[in-house]
Structures are given as structure tokens and as C-alpha cells.
C-alpha atoms as a PDB file:
ATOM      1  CA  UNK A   1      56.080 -21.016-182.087  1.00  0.00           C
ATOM      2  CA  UNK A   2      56.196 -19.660-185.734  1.00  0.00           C
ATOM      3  CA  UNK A   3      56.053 -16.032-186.863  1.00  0.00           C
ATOM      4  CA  UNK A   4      54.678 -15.715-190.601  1.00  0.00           C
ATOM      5  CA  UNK A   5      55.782 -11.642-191.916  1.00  0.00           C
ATOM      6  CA  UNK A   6      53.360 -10.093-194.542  1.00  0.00           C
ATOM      7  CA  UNK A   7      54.568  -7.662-196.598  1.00  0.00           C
ATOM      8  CA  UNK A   8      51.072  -6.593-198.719  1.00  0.00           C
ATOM      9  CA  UNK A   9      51.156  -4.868-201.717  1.00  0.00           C
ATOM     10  CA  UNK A  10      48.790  -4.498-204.369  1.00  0.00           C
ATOM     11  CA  UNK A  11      51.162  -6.621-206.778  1.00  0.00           C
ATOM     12  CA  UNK A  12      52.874  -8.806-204.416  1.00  0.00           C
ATOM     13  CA  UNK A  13      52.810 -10.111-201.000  1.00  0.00           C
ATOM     14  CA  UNK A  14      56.191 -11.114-199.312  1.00  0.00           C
ATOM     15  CA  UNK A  15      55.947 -13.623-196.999  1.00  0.00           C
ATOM     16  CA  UNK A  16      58.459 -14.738-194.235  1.00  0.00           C
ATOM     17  CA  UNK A  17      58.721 -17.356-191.522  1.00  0.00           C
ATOM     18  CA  UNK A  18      60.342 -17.261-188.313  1.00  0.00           C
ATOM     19  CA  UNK A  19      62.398 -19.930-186.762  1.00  0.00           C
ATOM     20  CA  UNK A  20      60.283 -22.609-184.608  1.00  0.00           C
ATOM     21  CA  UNK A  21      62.030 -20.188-181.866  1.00  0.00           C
ATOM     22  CA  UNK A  22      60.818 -17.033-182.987  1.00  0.00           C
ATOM     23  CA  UNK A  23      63.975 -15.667-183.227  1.00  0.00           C
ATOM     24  CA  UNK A  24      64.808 -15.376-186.933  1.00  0.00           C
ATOM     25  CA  UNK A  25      62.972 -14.793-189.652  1.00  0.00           C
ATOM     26  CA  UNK A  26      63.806 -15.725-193.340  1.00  0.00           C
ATOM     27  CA  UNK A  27      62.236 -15.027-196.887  1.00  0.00           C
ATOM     28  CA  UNK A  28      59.517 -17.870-197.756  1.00  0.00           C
ATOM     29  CA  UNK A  29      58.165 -16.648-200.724  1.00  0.00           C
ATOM     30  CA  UNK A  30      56.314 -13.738-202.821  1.00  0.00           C
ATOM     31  CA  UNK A  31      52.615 -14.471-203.582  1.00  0.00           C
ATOM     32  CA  UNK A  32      51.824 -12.653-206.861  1.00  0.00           C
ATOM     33  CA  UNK A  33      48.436 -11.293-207.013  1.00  0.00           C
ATOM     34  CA  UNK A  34      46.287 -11.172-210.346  1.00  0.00           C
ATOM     35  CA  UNK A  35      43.935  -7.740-208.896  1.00  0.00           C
ATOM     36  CA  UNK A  36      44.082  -5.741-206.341  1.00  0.00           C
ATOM     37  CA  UNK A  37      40.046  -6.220-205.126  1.00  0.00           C
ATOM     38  CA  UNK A  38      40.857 -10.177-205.105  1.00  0.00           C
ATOM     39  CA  UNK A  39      42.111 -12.003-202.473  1.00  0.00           C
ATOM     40  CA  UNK A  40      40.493 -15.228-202.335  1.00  0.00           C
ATOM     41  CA  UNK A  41      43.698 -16.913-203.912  1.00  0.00           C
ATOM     42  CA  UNK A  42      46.221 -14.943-201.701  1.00  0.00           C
ATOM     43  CA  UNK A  43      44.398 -16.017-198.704  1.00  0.00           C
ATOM     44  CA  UNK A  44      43.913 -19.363-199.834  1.00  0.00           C
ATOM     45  CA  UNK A  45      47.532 -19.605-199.781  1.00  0.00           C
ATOM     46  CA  UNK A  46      48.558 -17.878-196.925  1.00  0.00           C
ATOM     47  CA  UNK A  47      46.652 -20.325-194.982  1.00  0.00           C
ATOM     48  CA  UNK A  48      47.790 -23.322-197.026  1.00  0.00           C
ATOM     49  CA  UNK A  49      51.226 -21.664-195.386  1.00  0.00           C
ATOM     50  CA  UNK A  50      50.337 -21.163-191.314  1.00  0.00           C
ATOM     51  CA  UNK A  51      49.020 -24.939-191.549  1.00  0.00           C
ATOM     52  CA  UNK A  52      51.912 -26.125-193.256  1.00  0.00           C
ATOM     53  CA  UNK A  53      54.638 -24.324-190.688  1.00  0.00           C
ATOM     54  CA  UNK A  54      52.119 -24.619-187.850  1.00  0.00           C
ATOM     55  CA  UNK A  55      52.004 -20.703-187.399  1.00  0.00           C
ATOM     56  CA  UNK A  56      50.608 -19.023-184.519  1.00  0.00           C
ATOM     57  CA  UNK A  57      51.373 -15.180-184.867  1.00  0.00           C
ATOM     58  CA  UNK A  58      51.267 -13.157-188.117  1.00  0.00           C
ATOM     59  CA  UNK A  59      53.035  -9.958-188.168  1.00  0.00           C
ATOM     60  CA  UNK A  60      51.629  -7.391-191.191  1.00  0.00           C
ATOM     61  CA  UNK A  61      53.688  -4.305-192.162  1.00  0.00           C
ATOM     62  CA  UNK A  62      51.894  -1.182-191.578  1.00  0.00           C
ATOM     63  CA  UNK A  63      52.818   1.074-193.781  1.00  0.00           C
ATOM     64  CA  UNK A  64      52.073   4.666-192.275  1.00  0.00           C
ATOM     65  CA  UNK A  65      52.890   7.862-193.309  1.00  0.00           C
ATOM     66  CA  UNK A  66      55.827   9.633-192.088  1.00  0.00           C
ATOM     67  CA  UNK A  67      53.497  12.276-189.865  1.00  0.00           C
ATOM     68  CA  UNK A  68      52.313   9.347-188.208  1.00  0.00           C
ATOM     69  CA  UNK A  69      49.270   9.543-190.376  1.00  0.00           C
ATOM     70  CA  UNK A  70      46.888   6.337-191.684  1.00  0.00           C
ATOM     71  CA  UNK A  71      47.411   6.780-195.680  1.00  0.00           C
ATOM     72  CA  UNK A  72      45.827   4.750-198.401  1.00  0.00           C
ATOM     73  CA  UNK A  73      48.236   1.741-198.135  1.00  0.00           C
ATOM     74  CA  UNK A  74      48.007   1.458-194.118  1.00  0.00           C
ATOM     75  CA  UNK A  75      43.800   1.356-194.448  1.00  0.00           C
ATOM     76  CA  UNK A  76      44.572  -1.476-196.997  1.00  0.00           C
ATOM     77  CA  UNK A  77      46.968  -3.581-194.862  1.00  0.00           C
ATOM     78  CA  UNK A  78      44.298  -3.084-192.220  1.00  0.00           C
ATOM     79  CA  UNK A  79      41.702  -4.595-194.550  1.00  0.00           C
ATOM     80  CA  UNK A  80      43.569  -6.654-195.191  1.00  0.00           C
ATOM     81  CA  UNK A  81      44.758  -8.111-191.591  1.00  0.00           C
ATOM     82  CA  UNK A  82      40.822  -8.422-191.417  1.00  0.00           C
ATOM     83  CA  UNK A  83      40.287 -10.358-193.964  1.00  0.00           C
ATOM     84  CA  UNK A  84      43.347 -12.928-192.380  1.00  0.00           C
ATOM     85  CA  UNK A  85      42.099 -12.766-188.798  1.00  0.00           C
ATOM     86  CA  UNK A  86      38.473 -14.169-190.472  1.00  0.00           C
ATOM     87  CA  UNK A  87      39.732 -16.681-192.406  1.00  0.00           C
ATOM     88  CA  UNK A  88      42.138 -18.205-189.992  1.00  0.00           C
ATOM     89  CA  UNK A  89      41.139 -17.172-186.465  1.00  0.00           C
ATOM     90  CA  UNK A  90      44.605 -16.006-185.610  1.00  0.00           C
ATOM     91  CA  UNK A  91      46.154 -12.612-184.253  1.00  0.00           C
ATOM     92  CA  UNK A  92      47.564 -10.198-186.657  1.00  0.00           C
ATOM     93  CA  UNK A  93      50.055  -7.877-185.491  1.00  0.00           C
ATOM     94  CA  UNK A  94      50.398  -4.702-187.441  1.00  0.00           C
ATOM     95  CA  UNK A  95      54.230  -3.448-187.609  1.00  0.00           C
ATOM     96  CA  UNK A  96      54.746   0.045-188.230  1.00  0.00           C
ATOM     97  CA  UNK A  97      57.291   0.356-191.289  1.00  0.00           C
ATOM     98  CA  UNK A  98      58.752   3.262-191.344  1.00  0.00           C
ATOM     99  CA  UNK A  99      61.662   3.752-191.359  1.00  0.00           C
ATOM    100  CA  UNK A 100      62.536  -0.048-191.485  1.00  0.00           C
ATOM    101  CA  UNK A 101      65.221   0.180-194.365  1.00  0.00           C
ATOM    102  CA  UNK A 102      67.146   2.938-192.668  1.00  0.00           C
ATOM    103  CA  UNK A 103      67.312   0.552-189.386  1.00  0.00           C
ATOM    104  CA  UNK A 104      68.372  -2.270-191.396  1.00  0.00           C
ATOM    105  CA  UNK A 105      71.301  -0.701-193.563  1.00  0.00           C
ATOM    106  CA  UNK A 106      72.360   0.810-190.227  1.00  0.00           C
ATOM    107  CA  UNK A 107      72.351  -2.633-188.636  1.00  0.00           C
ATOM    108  CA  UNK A 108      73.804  -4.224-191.602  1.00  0.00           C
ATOM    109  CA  UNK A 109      76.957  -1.348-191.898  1.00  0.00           C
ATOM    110  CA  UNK A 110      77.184  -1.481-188.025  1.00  0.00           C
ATOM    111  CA  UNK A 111      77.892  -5.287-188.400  1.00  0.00           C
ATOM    112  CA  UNK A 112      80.259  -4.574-191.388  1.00  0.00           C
ATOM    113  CA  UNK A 113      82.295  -2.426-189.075  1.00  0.00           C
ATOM    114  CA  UNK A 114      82.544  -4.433-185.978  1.00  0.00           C
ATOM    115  CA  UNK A 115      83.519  -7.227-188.490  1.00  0.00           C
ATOM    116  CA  UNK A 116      86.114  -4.873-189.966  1.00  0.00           C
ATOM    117  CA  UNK A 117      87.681  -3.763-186.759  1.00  0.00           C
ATOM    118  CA  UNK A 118      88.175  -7.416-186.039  1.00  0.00           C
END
């Protein structure tokens, strides 16, 4: 089972692909996007992508606000995991991002230290 992570933006969307165990996931590649209001090339190649890897799950960042609030970004990554679920009939998970960089330089400087202590 593959995992493919979206990171949308409206100049760039990451992509990343999990381990055939779902474990691990790892960079893949950043789709660069001409306009914001078209998406018939990004999609196009996001689903060149799940048949290639044989994905079964995508996972979406959902960028809310820190109130907990749906901003202007968050109602376009829900568009957007719309538009994906249409085109290739599969689940897409939205993953609330906040605070996602503080969790992962805490994970990365806890690893540091046990690897220091050592």
C-alpha cells in the first residue's frame, strides 16, 4: 500500500510517496503550476503518479488557521482534494498542518540529542 503526500500551493505542489509499507515517506517531486485557476496539467500528473507507484491513499495538507478556523488556503486544498477524488476515484485524507514544522524540528533536535548522549 502506497501513500502519495500533497503539499498544494498556488505555485507549487510537493509531492511525496510512502514506502510500499506505508511507513516512510520521501520527497518525489514538486509539480510547478503555470495559474492558479488551472489544474488540468497538475492533475494530469498526479495521476500519471498514483498509476505509476500503484497508490491507494492520498494524504493533502490542510492548511488551517491557528484558531482552528477554515482560511482561504484550507477552502482551496479542499477544492482541490475534490477535484483529485473525481478524477481518480480515490480517498483523500486532509492533514491538518499546523504546527507541522515545530513537530518536526522537535523530532529532528530530539534525535540529535539521543544521538549525542550516545
Amino acid at each position: 500500500m502506497r501513500i502519495m503526500g500533497l503539499d498544494y500551493g498556488t505555485k507549487t505542489v510537493g509531492v511525496a510517496i510512502s514506502d510500499e509499507l506505508g511507513l516512510t515517506a520521501q520527497p518525489y517531486l514538486t509539480i510547478e503550476r503555470k495559474s492558479e485557476n488551472k489544474l488540468r496539467q497538475t492533475l494530469a500528473k498526479i495521476e500519471e503518479i498514483i498509476e505509476e507507484y500503484g497508490i491507494t491513499l492520498v494524504v493533502l495538507g490542510y492548511p488551517k488557521n491557528m484558531n482552528n478556523t477554515v482560511g482561504e488556503r484550507a477552502l482551496a486544498a479542499e477544492t482541490f482534494r475534490e477535484h483529485i477524488e473525481r478524477r481518480t476515484g480515490l480517498t483523500v485524507v486532509l492533514q491538518d498542518e499546523r504546527l507541522s514544522t515545530v513537530a518536526s524540528e522537535r523530532t529532528g533536535r530530539n534525535m540529535w540529542i539521543k544521538w549525542l548522549r550516545q
